[in-house]
Structure formats: structure tokens, C-alpha cells
C-alpha atoms as a PDB file:
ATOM      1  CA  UNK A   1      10.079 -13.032 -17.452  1.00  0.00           C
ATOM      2  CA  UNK A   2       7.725 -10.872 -15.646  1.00  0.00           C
ATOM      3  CA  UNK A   3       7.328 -10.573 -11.540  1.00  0.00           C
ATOM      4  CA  UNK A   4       4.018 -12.656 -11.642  1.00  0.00           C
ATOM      5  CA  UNK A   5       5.632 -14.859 -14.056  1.00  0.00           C
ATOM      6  CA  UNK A   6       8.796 -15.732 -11.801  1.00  0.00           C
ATOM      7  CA  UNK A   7       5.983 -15.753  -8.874  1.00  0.00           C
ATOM      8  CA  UNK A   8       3.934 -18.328 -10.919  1.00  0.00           C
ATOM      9  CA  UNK A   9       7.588 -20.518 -11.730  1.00  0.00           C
ATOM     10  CA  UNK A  10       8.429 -20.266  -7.989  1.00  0.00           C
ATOM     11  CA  UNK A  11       4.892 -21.765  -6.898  1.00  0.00           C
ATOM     12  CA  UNK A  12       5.065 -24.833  -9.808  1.00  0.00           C
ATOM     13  CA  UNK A  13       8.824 -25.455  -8.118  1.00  0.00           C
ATOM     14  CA  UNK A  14       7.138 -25.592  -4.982  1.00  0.00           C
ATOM     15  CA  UNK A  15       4.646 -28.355  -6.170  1.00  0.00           C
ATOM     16  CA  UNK A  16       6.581 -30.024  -7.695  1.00  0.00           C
ATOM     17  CA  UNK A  17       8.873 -30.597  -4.438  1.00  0.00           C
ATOM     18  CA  UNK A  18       5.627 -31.551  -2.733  1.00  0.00           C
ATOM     19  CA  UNK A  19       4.453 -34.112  -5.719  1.00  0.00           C
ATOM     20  CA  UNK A  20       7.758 -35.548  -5.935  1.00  0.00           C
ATOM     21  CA  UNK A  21       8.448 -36.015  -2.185  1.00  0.00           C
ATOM     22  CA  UNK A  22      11.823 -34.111  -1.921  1.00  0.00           C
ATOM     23  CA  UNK A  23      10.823 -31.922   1.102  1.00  0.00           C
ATOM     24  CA  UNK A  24       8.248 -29.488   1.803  1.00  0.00           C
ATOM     25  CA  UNK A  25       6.045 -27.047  -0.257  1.00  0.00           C
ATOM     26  CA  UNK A  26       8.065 -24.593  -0.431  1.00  0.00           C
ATOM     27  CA  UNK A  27      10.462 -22.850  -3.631  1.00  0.00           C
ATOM     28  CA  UNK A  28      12.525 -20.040  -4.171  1.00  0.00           C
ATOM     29  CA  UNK A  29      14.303 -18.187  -7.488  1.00  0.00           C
ATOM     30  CA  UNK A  30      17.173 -15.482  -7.377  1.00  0.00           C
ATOM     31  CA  UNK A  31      17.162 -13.476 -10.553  1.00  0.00           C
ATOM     32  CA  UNK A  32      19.194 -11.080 -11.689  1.00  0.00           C
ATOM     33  CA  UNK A  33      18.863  -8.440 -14.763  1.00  0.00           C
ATOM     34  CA  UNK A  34      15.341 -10.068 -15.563  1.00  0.00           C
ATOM     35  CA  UNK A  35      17.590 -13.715 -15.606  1.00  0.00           C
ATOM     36  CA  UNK A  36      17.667 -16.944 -13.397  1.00  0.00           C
ATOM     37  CA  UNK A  37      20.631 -16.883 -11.909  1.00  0.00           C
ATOM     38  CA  UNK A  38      19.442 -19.948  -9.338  1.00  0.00           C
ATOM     39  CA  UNK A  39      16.091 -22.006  -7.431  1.00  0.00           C
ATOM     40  CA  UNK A  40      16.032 -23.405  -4.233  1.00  0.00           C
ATOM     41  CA  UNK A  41      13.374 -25.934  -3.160  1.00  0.00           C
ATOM     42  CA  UNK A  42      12.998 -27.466   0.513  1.00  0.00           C
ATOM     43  CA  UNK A  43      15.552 -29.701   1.356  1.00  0.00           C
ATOM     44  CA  UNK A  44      14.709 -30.493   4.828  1.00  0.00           C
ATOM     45  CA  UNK A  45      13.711 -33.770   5.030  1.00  0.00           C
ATOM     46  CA  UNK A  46      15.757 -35.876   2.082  1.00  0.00           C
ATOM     47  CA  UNK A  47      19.157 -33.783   3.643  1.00  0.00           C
ATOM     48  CA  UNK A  48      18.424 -33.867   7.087  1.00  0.00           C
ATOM     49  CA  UNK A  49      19.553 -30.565   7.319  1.00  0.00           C
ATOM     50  CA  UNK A  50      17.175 -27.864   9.171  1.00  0.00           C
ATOM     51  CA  UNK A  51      18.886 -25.322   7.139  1.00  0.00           C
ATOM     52  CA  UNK A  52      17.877 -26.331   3.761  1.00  0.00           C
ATOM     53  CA  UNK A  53      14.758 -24.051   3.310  1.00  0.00           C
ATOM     54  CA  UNK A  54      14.453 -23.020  -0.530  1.00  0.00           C
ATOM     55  CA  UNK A  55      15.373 -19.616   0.110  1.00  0.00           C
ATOM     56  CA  UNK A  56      18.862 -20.345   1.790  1.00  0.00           C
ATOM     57  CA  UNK A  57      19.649 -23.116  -0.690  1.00  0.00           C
ATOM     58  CA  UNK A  58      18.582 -20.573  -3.715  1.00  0.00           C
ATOM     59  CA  UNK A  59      20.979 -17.612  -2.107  1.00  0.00           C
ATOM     60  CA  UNK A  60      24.016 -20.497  -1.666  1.00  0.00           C
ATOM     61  CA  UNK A  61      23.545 -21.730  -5.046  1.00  0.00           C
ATOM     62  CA  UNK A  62      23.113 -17.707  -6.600  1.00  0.00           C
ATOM     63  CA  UNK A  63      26.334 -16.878  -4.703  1.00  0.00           C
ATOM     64  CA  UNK A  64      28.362 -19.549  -5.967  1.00  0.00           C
ATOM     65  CA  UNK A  65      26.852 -19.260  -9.800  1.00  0.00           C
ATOM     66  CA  UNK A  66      27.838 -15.245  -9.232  1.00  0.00           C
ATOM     67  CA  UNK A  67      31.574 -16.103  -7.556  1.00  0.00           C
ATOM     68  CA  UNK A  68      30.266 -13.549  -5.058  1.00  0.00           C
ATOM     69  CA  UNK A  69      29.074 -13.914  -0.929  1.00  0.00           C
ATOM     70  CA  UNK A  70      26.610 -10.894  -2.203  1.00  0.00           C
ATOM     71  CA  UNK A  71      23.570 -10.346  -3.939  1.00  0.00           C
ATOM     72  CA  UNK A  72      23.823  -7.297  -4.928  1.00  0.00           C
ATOM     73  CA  UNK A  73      21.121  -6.361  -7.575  1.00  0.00           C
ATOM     74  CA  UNK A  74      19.332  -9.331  -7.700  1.00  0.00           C
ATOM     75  CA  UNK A  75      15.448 -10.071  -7.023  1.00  0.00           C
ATOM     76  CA  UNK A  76      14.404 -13.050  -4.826  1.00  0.00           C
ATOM     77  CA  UNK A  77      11.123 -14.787  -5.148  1.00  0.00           C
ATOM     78  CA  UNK A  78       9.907 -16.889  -2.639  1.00  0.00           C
ATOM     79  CA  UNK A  79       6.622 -19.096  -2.857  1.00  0.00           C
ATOM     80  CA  UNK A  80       5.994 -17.887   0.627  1.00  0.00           C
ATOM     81  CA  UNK A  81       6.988 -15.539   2.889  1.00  0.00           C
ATOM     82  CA  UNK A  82      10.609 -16.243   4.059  1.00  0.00           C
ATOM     83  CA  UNK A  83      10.851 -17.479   7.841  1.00  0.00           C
ATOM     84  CA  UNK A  84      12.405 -15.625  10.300  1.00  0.00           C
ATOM     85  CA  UNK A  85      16.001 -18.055   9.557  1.00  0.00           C
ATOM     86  CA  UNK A  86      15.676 -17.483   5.671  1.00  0.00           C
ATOM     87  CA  UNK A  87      15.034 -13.672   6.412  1.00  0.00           C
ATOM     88  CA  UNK A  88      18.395 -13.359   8.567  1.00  0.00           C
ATOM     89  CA  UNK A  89      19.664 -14.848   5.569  1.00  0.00           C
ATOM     90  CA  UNK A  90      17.979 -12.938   2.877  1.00  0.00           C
ATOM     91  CA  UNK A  91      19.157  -9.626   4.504  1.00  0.00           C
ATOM     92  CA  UNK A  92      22.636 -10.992   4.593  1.00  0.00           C
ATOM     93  CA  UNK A  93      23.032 -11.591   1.241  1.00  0.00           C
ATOM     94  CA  UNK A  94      21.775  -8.127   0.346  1.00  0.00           C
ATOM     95  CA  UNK A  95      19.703  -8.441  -2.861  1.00  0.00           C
ATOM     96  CA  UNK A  96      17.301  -5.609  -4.035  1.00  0.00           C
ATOM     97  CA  UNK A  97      14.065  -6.997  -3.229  1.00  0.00           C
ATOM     98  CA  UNK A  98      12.308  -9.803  -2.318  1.00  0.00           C
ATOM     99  CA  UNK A  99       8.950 -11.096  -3.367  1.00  0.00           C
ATOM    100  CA  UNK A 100       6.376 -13.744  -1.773  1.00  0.00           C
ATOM    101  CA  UNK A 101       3.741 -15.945  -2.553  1.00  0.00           C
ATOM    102  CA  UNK A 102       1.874 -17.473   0.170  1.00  0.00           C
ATOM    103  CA  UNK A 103       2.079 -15.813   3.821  1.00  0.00           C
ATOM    104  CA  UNK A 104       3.009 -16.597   7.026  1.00  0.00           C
ATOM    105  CA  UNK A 105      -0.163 -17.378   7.913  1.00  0.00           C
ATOM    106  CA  UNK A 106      -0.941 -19.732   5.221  1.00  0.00           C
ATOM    107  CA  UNK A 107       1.885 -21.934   6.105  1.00  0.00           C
ATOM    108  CA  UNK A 108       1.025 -21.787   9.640  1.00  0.00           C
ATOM    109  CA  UNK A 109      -2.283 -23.326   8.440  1.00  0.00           C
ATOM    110  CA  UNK A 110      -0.755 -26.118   6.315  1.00  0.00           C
ATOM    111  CA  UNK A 111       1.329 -26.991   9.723  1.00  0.00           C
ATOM    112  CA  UNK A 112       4.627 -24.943   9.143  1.00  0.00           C
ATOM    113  CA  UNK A 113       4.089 -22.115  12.177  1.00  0.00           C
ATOM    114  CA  UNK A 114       7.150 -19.968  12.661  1.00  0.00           C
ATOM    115  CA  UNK A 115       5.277 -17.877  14.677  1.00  0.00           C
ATOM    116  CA  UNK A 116       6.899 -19.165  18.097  1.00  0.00           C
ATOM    117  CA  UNK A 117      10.288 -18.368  16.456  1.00  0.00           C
ATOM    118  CA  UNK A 118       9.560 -15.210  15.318  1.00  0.00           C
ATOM    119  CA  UNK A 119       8.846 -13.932  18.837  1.00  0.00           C
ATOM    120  CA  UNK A 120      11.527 -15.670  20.240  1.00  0.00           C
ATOM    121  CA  UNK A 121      14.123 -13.865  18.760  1.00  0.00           C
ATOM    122  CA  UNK A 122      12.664 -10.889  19.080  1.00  0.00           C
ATOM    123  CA  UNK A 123      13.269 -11.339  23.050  1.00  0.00           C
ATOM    124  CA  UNK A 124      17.067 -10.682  24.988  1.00  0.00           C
ATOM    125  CA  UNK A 125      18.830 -14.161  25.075  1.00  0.00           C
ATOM    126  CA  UNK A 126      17.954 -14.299  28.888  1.00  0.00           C
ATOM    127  CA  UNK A 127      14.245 -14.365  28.134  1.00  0.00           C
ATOM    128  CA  UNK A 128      14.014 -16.529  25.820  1.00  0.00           C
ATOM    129  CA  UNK A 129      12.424 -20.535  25.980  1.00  0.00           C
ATOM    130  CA  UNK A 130      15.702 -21.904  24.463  1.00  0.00           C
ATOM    131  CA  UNK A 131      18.524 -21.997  27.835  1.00  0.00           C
ATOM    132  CA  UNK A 132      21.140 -19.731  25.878  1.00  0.00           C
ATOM    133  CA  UNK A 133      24.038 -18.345  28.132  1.00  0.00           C
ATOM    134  CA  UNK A 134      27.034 -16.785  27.903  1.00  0.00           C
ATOM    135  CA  UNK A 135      30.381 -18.497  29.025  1.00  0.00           C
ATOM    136  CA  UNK A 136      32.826 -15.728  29.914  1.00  0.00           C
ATOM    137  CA  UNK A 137      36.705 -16.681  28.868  1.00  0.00           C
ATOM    138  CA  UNK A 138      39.520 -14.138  28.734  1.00  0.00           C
ATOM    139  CA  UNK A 139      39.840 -14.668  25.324  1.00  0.00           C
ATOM    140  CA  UNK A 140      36.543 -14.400  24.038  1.00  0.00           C
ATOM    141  CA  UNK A 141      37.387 -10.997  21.573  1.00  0.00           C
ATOM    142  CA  UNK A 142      40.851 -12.336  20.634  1.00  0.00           C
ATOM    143  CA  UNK A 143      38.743 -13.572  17.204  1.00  0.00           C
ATOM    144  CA  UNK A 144      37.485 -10.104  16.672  1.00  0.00           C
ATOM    145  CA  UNK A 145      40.474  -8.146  17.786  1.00  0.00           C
ATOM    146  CA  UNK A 146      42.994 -10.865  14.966  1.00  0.00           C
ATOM    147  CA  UNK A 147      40.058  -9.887  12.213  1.00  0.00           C
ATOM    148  CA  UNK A 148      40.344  -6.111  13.282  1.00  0.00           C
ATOM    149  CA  UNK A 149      43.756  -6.178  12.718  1.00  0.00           C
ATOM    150  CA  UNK A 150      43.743  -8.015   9.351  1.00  0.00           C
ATOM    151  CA  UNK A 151      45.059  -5.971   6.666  1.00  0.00           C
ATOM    152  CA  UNK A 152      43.479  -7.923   3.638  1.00  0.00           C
ATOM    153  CA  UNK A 153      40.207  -8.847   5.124  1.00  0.00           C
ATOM    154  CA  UNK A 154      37.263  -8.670   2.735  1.00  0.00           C
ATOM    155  CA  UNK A 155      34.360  -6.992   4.104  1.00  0.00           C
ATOM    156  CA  UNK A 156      30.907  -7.953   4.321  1.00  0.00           C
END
């Protein structure tokens, strides 16, 4: 399949989430060497988990169908522009490229703004609407220094 092709199936996923009332309007395929390697619609709502946008449930289900926490040289189509959570997550699984729909914008307008987020965490933590503060304990870099130290850590 072609790029609009695999645009085109992401959008139809994306309905059909919407027409079948299994979360919101939104779908996302990782491919790999021109082949589907997962989709991802919204989850939201029917898992109660505010984690489950297409995109991240796409990269989990890629990962585990490639036995690998990576995405190395794969393509990821999104039937709109990825928020600023799915982006965090898009650039940690590292695929090649990533291509979208619908944008920001246009979700905004159909009631799914991420604007206020995406200028939140744009801001230092102490500036920021959310109260986020740091607890200072001795041991705070013990977890860092023990994975430091680890001889057969895998890297990522």
C-alpha cells in the first residue's frame, strides 16, 4: 500500500471507532517495509484509560508484534496529528516518520483541544497550572546510580 492509501485505511479505522461507539474519532497504523505491522484506535472511553489514544495503543501493539521496545524503520500514520502525550510517545519509540491526517486544529474544533497541554509542558514545572513539586529525599538518585552501575542493562 501506498502513503495516501495507509492515510485513507487510518481515517476508515477512525470512523469506524466513531460508528461503532468504541471511543473517539481517532486511528492509527505502524507499518513497516510497506507492511502492517499493527492499528490503534481510541480506547479512552470503553477502557477508562486516558492513555489509550490510537497512536500509543498502535506503538504497544507494533512493539510487542516486533519483540522489540523500538521502532526502528517503521512509518506511523495517524488520522490526526498526534497530541502532545502520543508525540512523547511517538519519539520514544523511534520510528522513521510519521504521517497525519486531520490537524490539531481540526480536532480542537470537533471538541478534542490539546492546545492547553501543549503549552503547559512547554513551561518549567514551577509555572505550570498543574501543582507539581519536587520532594527532596536522600535517596532520590540511588535508582539511577543501581541502573548506572548495571552491567547488562539494555539501552534505550
Amino acid at each position: 500500500m501506498n502513503r495516501n492509501e495507509l492515510i485513507h485505511k487510518t481515517i476508515q479505522l477512525a470512523i469506524e471507532n466513531v460508528t461503532h461507539g468504541e471511543g473517539g474519532p481517532f486511528a492509527a497504523i505502524v507499518v513497516k517495509n510497506g507492511e502492517i505491522i499493527s492499528t490503534g484506535v481510541n480506547q479512552v472511553t470503553p477502557t477508562l484509560d486516558p492513555t489509550a489514544h490510537a497512536e500509543v495503543v498502535a506503538i504497544r501493539a507494533a512493539c510487542r508484534a516486533l519483540n522489540h521496545f523500538e521502532l526502528t524503520g517503521c512509518e506511523i500514520y495517524c488520522s490526526c496529528e498526534p497530541c502532545p502525550m502520543c508525540l512523547g510517545a511517538i519519539y520514544w519509540s523511534r520510528p522513521a516518520h510519521v504521517y497525519f491526517a486531520a490537524t490539531a486544529a481540526n480536532a480542537a474544533d470537533a471538541g478534542f483541544d490539546d492546545s492547553f497541554i501543549k503549552t503547559q509542558v512547554c513551561l518549567p514545572v514551577a509555572q505550570q497550572e498543574l501543582p507539581i513539586e519536587q520532594l527532596i529525599d536522600a535517596k532520590a538518585l540511588a535508582p539511577f546510580e543501581a541502573w548506572k552501575s548495571k552491567a547488562d542493562k539494555i539501552a534505550y
